[in-house]
N, C-alpha and C. Protein backbone atom coordinates (compact mmCIF):
# COMPACT_ATOMS: atom_id res chain seq x y z
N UNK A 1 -24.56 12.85 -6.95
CA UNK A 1 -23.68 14.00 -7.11
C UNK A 1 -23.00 13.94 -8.48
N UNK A 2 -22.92 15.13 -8.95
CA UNK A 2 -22.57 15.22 -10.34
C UNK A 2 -20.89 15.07 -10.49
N UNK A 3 -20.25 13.88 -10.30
CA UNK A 3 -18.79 14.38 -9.93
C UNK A 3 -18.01 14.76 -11.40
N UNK A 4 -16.73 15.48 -10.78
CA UNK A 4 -16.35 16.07 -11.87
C UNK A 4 -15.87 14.69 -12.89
N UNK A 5 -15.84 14.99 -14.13
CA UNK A 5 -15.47 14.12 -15.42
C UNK A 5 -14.47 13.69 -15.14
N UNK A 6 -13.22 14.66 -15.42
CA UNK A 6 -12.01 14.19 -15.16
C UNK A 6 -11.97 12.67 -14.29
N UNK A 7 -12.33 13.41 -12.52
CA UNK A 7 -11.77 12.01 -11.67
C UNK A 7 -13.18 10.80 -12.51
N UNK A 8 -14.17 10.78 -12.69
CA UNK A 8 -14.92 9.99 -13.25
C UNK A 8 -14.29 9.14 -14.23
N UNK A 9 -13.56 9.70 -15.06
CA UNK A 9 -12.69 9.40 -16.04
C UNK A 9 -11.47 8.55 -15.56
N UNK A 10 -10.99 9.01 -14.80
CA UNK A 10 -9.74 8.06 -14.16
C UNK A 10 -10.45 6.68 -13.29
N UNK A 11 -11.65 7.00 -12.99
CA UNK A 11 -12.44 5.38 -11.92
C UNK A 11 -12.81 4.47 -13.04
N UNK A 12 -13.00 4.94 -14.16
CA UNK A 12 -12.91 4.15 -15.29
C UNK A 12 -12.07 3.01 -15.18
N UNK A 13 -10.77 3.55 -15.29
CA UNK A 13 -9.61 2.68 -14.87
C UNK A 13 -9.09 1.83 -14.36
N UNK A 14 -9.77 2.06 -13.35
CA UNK A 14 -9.77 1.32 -11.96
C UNK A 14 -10.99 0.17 -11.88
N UNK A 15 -11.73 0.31 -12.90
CA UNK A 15 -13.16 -0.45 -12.68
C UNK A 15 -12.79 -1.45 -13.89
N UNK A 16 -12.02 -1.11 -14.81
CA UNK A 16 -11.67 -2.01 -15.91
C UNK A 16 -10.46 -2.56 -15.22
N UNK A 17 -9.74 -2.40 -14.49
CA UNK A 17 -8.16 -2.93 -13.96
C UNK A 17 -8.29 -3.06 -12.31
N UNK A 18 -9.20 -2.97 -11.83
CA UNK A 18 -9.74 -3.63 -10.39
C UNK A 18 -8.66 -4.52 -9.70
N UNK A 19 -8.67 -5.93 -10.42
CA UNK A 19 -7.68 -7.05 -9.88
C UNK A 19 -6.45 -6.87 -9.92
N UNK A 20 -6.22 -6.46 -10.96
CA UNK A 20 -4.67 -6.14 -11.49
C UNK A 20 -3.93 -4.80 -9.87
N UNK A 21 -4.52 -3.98 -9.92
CA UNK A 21 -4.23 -2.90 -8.92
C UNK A 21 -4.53 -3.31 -8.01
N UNK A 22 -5.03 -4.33 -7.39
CA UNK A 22 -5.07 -4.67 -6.22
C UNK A 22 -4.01 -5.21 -5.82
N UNK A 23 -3.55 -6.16 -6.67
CA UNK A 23 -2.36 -7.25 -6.27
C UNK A 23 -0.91 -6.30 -6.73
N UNK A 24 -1.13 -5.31 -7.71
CA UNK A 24 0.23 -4.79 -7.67
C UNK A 24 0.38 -3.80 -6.50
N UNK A 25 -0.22 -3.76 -5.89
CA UNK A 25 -0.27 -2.35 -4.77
C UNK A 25 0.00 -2.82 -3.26
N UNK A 26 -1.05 -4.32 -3.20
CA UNK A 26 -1.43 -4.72 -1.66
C UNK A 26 0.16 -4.75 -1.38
N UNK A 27 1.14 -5.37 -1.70
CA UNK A 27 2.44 -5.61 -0.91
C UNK A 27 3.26 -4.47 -0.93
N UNK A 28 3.20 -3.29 -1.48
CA UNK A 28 3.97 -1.97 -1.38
C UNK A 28 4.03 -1.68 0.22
N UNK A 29 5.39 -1.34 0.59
CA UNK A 29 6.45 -1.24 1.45
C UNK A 29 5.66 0.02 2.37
N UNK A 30 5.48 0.63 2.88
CA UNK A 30 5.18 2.08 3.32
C UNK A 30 5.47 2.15 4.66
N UNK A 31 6.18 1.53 5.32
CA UNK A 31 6.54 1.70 6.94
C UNK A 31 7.27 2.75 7.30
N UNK A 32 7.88 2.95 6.38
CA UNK A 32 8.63 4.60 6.69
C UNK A 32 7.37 5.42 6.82
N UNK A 33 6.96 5.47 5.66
CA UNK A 33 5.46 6.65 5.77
C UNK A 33 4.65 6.11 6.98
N UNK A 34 4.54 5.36 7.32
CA UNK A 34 3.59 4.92 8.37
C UNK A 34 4.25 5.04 9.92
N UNK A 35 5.50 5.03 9.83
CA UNK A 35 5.92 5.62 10.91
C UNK A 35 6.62 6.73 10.94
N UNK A 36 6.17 7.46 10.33
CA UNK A 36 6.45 9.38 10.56
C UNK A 36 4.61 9.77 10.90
N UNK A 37 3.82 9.09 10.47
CA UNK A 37 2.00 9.54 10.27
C UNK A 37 1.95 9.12 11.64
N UNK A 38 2.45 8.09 12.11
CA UNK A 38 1.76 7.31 13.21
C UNK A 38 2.56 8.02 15.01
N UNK A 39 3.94 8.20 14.45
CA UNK A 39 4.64 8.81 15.59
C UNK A 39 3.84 10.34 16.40
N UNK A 40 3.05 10.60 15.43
CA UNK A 40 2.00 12.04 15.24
C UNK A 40 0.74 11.58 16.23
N UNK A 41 0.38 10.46 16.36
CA UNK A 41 -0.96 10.01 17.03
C UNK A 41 -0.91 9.04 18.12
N UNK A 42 -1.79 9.15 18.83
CA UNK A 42 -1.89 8.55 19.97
C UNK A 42 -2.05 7.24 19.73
N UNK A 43 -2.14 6.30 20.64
CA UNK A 43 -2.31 4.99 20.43
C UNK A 43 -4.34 4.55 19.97
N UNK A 44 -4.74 4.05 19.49
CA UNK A 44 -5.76 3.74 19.13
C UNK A 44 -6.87 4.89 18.55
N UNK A 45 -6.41 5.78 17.94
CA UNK A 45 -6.45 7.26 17.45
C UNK A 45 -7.52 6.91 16.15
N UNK A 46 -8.22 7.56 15.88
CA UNK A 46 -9.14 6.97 14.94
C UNK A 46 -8.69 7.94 13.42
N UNK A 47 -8.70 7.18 12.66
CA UNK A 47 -8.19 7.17 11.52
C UNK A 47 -9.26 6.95 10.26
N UNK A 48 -9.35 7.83 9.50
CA UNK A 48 -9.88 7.69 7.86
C UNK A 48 -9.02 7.67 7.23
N UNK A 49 -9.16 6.56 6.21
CA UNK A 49 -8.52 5.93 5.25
C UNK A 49 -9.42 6.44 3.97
N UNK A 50 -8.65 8.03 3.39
CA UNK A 50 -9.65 8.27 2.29
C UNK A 50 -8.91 8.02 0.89
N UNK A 51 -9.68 6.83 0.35
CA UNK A 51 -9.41 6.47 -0.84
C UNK A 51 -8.55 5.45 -1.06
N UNK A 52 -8.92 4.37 0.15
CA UNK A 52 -8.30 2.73 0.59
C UNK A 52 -7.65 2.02 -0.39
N UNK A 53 -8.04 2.01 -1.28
CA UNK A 53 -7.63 1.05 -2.49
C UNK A 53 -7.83 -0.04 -2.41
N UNK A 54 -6.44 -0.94 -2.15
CA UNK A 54 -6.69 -2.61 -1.88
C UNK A 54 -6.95 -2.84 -0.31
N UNK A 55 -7.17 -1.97 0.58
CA UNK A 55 -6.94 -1.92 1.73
C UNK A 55 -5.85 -2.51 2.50
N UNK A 56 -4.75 -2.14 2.06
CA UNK A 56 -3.78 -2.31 2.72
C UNK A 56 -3.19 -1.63 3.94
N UNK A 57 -3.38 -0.15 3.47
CA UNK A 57 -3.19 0.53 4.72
C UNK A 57 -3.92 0.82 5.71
N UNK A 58 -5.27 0.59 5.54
CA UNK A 58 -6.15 -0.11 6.28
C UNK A 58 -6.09 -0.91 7.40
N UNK A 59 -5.64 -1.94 6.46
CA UNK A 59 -5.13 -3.01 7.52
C UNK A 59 -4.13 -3.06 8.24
N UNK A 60 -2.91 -2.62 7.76
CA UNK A 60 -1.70 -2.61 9.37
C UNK A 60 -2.31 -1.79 9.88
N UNK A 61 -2.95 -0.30 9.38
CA UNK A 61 -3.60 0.41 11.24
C UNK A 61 -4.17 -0.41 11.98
N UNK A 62 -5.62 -1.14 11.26
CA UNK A 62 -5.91 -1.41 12.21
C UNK A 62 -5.86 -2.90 13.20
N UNK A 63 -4.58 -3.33 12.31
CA UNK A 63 -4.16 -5.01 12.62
C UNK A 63 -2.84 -3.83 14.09
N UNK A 64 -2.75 -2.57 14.18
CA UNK A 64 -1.78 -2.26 15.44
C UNK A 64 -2.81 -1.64 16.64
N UNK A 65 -4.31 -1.83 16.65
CA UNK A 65 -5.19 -1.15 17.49
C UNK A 65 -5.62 -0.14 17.13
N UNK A 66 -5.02 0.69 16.06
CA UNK A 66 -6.53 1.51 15.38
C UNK A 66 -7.63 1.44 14.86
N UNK A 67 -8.47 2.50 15.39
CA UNK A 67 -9.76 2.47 14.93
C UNK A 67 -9.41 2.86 12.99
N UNK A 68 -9.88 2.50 11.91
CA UNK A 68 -10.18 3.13 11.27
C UNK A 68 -11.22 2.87 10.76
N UNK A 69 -11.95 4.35 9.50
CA UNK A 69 -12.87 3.85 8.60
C UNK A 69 -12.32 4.35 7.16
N UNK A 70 -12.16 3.14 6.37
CA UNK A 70 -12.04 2.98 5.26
C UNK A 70 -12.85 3.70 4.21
N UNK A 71 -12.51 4.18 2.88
CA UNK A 71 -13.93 4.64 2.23
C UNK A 71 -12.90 4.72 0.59
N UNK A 72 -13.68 4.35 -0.21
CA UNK A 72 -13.28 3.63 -1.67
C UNK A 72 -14.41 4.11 -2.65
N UNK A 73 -14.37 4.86 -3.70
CA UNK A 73 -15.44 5.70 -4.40
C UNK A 73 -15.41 4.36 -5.73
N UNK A 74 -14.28 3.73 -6.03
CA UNK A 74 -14.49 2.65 -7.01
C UNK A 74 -15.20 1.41 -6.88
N UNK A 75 -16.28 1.20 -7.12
CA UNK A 75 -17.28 0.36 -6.61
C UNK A 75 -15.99 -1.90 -6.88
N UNK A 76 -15.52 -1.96 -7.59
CA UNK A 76 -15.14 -3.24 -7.73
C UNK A 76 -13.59 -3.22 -6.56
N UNK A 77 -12.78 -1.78 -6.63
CA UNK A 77 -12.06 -2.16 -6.00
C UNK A 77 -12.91 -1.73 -4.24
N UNK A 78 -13.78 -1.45 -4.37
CA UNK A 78 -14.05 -1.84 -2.75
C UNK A 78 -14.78 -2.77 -2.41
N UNK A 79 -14.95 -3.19 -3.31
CA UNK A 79 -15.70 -5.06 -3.24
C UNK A 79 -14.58 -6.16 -2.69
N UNK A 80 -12.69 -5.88 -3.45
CA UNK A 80 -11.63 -6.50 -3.21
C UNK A 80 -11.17 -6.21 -1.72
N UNK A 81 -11.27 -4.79 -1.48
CA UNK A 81 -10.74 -4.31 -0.56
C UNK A 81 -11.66 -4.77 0.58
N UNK A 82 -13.04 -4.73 0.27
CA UNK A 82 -13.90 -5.26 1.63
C UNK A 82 -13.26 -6.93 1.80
N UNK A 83 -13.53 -8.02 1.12
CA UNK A 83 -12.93 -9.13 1.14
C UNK A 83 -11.87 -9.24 2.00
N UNK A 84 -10.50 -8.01 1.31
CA UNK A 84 -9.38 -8.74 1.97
C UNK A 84 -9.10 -7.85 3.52
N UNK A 85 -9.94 -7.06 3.81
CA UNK A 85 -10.30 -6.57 5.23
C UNK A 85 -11.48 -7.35 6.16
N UNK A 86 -12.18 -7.52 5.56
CA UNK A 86 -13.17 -8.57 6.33
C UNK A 86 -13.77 -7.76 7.27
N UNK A 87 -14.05 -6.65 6.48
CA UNK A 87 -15.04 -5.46 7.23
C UNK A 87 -15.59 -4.62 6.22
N UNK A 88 -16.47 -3.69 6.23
CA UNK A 88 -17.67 -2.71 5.53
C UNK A 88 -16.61 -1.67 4.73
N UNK A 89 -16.41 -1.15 3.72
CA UNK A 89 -15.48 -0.37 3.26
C UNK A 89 -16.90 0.92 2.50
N UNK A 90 -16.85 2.11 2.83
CA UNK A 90 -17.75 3.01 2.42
C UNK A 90 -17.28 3.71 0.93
N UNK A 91 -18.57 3.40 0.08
CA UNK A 91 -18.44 4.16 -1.07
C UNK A 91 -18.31 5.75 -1.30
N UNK A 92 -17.25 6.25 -0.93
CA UNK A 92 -17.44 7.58 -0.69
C UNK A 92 -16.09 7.60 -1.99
N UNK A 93 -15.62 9.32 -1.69
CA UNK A 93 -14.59 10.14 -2.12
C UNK A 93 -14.55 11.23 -1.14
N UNK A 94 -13.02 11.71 -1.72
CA UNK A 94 -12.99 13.21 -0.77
C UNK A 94 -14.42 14.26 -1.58
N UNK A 95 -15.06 13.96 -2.58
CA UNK A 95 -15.85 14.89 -3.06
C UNK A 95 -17.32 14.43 -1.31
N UNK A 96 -17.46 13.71 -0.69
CA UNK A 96 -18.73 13.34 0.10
C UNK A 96 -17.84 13.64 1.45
N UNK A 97 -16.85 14.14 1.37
CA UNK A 97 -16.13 14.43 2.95
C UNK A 97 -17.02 15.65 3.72
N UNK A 98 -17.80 15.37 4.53
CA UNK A 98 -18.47 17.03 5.10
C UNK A 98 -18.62 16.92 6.66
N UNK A 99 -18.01 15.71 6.87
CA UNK A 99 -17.75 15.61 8.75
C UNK A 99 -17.22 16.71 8.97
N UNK A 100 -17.44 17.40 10.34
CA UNK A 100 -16.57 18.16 11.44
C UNK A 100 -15.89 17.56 12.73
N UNK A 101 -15.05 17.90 12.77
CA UNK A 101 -14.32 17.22 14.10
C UNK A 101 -14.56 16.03 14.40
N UNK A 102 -14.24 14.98 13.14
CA UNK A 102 -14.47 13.78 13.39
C UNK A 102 -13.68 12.52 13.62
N UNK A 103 -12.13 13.46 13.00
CA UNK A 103 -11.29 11.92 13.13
C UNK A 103 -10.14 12.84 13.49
N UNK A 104 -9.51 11.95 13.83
CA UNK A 104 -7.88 12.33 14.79
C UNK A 104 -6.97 12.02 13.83
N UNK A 105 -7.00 11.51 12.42
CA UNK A 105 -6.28 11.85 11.11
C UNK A 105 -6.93 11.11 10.29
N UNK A 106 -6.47 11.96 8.88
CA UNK A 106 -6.88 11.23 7.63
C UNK A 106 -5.57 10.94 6.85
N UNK A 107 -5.83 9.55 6.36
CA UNK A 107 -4.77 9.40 5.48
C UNK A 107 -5.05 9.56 4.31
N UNK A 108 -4.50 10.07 3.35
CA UNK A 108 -4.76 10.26 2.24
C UNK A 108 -3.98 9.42 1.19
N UNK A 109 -3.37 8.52 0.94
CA UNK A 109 -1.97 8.29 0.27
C UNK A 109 -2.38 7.92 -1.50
N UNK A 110 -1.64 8.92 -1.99
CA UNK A 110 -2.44 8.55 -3.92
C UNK A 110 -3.42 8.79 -3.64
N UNK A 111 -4.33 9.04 -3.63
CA UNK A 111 -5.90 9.67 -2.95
C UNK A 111 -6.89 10.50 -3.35
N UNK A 112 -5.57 11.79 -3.39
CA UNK A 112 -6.23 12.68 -3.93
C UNK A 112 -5.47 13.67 -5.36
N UNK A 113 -4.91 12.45 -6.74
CA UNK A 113 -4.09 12.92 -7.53
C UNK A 113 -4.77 12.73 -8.89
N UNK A 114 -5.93 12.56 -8.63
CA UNK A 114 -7.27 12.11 -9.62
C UNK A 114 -7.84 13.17 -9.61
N UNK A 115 -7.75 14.51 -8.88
CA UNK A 115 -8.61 15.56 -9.15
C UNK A 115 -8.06 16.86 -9.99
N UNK A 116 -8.85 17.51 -9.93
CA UNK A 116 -8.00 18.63 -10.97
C UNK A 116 -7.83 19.56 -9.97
N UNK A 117 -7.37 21.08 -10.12
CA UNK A 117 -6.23 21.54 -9.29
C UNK A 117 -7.33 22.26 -8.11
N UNK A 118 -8.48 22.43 -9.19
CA UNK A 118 -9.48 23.55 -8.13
C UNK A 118 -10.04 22.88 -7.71
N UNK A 119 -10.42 21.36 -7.84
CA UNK A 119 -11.30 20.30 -6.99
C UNK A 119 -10.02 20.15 -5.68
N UNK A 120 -9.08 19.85 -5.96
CA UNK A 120 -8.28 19.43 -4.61
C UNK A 120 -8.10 20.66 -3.37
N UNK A 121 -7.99 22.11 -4.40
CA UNK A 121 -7.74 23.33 -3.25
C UNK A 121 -9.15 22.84 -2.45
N UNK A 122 -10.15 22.83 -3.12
CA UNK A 122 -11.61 22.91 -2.17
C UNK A 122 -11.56 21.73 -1.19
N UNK A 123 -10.95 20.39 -1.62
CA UNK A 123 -11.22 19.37 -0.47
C UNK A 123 -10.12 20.02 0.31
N UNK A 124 -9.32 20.43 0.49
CA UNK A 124 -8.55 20.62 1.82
C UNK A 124 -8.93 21.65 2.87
N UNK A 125 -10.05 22.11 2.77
CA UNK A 125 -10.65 22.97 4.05
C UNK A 125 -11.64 21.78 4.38
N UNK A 126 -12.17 21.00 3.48
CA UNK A 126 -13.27 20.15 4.14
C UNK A 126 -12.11 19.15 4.67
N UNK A 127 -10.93 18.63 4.18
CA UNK A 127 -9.98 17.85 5.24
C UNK A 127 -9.99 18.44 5.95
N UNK A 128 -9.31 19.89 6.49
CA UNK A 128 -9.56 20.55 7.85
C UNK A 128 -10.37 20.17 8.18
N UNK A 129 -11.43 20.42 8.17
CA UNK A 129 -12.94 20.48 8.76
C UNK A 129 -13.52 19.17 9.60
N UNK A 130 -12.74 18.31 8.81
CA UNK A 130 -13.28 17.09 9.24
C UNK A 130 -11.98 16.34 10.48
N UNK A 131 -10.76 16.91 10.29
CA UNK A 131 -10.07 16.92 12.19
C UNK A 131 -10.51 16.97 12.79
N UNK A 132 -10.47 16.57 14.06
CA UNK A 132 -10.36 16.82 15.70
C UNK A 132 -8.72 18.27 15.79
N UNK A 133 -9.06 18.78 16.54
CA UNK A 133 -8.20 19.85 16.99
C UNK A 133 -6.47 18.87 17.23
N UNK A 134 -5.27 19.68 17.03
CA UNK A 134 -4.25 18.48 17.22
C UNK A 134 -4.35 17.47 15.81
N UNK A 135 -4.97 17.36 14.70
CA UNK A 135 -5.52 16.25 13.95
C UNK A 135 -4.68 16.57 13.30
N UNK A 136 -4.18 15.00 12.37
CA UNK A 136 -2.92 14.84 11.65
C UNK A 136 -3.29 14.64 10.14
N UNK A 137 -3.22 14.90 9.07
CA UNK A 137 -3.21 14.93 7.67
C UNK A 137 -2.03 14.47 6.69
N UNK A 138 -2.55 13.18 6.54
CA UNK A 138 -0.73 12.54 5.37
C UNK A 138 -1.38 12.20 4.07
N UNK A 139 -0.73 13.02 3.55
CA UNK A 139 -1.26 12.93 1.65
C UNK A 139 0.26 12.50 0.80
N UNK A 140 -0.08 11.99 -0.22
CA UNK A 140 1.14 11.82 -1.26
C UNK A 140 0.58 11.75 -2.49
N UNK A 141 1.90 12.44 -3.26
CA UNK A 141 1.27 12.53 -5.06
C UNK A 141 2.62 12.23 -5.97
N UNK A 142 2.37 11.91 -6.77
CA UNK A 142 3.21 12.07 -8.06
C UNK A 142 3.99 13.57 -7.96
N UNK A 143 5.55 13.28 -8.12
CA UNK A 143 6.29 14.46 -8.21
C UNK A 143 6.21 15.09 -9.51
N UNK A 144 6.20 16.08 -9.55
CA UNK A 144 6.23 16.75 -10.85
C UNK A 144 5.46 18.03 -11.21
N UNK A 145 5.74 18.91 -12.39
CA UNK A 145 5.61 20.30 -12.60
C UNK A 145 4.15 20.65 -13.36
N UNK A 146 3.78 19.41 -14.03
CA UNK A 146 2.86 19.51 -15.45
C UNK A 146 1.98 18.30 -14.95
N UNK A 147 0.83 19.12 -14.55
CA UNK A 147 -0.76 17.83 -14.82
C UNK A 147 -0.28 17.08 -15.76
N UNK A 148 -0.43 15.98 -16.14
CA UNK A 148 -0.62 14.71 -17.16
C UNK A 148 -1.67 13.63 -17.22
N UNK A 149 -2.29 13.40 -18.41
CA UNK A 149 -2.79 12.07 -18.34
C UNK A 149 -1.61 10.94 -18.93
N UNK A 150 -2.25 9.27 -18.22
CA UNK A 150 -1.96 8.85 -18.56
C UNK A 150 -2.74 7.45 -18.72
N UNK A 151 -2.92 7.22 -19.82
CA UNK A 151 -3.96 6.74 -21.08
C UNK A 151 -5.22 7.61 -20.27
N UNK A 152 -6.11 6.77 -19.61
CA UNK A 152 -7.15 7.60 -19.15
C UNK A 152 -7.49 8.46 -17.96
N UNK A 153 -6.22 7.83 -17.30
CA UNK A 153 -6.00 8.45 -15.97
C UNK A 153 -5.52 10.27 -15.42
N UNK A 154 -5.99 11.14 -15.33
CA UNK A 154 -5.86 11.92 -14.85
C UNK A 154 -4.61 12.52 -13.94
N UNK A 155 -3.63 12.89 -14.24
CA UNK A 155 -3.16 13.16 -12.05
C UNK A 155 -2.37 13.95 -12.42
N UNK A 156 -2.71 14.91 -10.87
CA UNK A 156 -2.18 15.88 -10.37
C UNK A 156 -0.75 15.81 -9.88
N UNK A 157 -0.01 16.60 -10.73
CA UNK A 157 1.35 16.51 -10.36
C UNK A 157 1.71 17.54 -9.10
N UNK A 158 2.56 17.32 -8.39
CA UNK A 158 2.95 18.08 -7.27
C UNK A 158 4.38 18.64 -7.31
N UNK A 159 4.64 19.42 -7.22
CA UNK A 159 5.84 20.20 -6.16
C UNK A 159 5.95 20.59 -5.01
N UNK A 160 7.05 20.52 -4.36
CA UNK A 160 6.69 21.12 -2.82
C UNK A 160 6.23 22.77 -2.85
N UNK A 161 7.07 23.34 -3.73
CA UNK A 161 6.15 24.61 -3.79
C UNK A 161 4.65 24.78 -4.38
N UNK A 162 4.14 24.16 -4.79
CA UNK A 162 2.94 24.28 -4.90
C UNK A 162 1.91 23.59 -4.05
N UNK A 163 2.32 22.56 -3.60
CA UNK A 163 1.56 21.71 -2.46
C UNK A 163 1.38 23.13 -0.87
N UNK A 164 2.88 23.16 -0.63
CA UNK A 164 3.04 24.39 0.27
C UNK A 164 2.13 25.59 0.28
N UNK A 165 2.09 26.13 -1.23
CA UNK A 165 0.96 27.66 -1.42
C UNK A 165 0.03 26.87 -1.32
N UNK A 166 -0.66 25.70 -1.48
CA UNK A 166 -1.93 25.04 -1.69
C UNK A 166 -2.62 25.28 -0.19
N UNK A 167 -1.97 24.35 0.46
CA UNK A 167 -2.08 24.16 2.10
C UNK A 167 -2.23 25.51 2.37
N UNK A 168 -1.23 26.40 2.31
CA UNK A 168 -1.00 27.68 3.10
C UNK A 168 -2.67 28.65 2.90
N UNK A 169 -3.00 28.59 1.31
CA UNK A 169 -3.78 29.83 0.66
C UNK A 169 -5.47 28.82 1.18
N UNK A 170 -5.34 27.55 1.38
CA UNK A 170 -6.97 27.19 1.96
C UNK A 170 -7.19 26.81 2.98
N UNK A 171 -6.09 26.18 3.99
CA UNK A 171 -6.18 25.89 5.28
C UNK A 171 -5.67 26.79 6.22
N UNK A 172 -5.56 26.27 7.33
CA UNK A 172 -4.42 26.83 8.81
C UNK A 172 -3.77 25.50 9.55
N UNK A 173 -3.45 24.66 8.08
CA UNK A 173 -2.20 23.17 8.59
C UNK A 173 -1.57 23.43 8.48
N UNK A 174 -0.45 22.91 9.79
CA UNK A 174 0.77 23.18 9.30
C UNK A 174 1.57 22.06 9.31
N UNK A 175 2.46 22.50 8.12
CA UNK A 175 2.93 21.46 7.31
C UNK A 175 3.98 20.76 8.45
N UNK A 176 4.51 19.61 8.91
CA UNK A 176 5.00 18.73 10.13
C UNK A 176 6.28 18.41 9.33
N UNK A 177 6.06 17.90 7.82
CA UNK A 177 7.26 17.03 7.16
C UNK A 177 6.76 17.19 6.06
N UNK A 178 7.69 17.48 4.81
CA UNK A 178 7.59 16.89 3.27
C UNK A 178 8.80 16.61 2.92
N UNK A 179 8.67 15.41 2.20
CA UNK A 179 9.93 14.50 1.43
C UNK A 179 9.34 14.10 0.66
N UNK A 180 10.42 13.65 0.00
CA UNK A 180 10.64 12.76 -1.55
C UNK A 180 11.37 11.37 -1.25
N UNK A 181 10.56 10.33 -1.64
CA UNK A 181 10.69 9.39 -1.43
C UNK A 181 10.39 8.67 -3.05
N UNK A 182 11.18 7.72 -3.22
CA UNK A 182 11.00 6.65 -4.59
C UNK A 182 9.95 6.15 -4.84
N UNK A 183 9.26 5.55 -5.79
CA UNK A 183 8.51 4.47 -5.93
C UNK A 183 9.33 3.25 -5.82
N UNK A 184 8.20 2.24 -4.69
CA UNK A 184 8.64 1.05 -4.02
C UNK A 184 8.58 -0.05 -5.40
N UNK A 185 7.91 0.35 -6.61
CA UNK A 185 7.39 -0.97 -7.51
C UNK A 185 8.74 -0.97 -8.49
N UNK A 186 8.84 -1.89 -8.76
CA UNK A 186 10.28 -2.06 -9.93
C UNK A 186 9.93 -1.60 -10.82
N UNK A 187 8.97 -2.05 -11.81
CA UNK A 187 8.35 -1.14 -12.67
C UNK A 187 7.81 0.28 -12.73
N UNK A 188 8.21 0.71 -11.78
CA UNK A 188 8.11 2.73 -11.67
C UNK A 188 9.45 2.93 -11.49
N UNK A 189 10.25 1.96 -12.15
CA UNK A 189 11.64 2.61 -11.35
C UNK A 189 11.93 4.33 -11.88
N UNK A 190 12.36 5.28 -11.36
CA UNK A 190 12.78 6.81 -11.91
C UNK A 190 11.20 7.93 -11.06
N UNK A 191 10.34 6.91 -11.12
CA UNK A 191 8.79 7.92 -10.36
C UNK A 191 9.11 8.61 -8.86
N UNK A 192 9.05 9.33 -8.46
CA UNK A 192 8.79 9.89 -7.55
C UNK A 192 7.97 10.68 -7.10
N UNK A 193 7.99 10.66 -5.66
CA UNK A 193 6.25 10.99 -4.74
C UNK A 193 7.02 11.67 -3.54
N UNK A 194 6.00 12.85 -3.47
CA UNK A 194 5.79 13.67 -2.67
C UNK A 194 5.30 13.41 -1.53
N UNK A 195 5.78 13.09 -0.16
CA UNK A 195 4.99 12.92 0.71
C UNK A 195 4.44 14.12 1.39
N UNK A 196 3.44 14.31 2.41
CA UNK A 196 3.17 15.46 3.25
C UNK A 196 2.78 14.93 4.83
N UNK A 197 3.17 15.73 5.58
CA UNK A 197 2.50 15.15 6.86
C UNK A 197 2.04 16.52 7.62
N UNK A 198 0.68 16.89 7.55
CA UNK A 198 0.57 18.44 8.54
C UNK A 198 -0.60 17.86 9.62
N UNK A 199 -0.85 19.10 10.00
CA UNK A 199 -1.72 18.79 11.46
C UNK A 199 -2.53 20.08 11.70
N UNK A 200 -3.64 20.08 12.36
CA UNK A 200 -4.23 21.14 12.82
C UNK A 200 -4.19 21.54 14.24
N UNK A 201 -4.30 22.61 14.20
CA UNK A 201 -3.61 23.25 15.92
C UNK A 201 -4.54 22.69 16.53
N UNK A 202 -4.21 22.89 18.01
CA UNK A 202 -4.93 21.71 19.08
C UNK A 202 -5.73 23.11 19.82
């Protein structure tokens, strides 16, 4: 698949800085986010993890009885991430998402802030698509008004008003929760992220 440049451009990044992003990421805090996503689902609820990273969040789902499946489009960090899961991690992206009614939520977290504005409207009907009815959807991005790179990295800045028309003008989710929450790393101190939590009718 011919993927777009841009996110190609940002896996760059990630393929030259592999180790480094693994270890600054694996210990980030997210239990708040994980218990507003999780209060949403049943107990052993099967879960995609799109765009795993170090597999961290990975792993507390499924170290609490969730099913999940993992999937990592950066070939070295899912080499790390398979290791420190000690299970199969799939080379995908949201660009190879084309399941229907397949999982009872996707997590998305940083995920999907590598794409440009008309690649992300299009993955969010194929996120629909790929729910179970009732199915829960948690994404987060970089706060802010103005796309930016940074050195080679790509990302999509968010507002709640634009995340909101996003959702509204390609899906039928509805939005459950959005907040603003800090960055957990000392070194992002002032960054802030957009969380989302929606769902599809049952």
């Amino acid at each position: 698949m011919d993927l777009n440049s841009i996110f190609v451009r940002s896996q760059k990044f990630y393929s030259e800085n592999a180790e480094t992003f693994f270890e600054e990421t694996l210990g980030i805090d997210l239990s708040h986010s994980y218990k507003n996503f999780l209060s949403k689902l049943e107990n052993g609820s099967f879960i995609l993890d799109l765009g795993c990273g170090s597999g961290r969040d990975s792993n507390y789902f499924r170290g609490i009885g969730y099913q999940v499946e993992s999937w990592e489009p950066n070939e070295e960090l899912a080499c790390l991430a398979e290791a420190y899961l000690e299970y199969q991690v799939k080379r995908a992206s949201s660009y190879e998402l084309r399941a229907i009614d397949k999982y009872n939520a996707i997590w998305a977290s940083a995920s999907l802030l590598h794409l440009n504005y008309e690649d992300f409207c299009e993955t969010l009907p194929r996120i629909e698509n790929a729910l179970q009815a009732g199915g829960v959807f948690y994404s987060s991005y970089k706060r802010g008004a103005q796309d930016t790179f940074v050195g080679s990295r790509f990302f999509l800045m968010m507002t709640k008003e634009r995340l909101l028309k996003s959702i509204a003008s390609m899906t039928k989710l509805k939005i459950q929760e959005l907040r603003i929450r800090q960055d957990h790393r000392p070194e992002k101190l002032g960054q802030s992220w957009l969380e989302c939590v929606a769902t599809k009718d049952s």
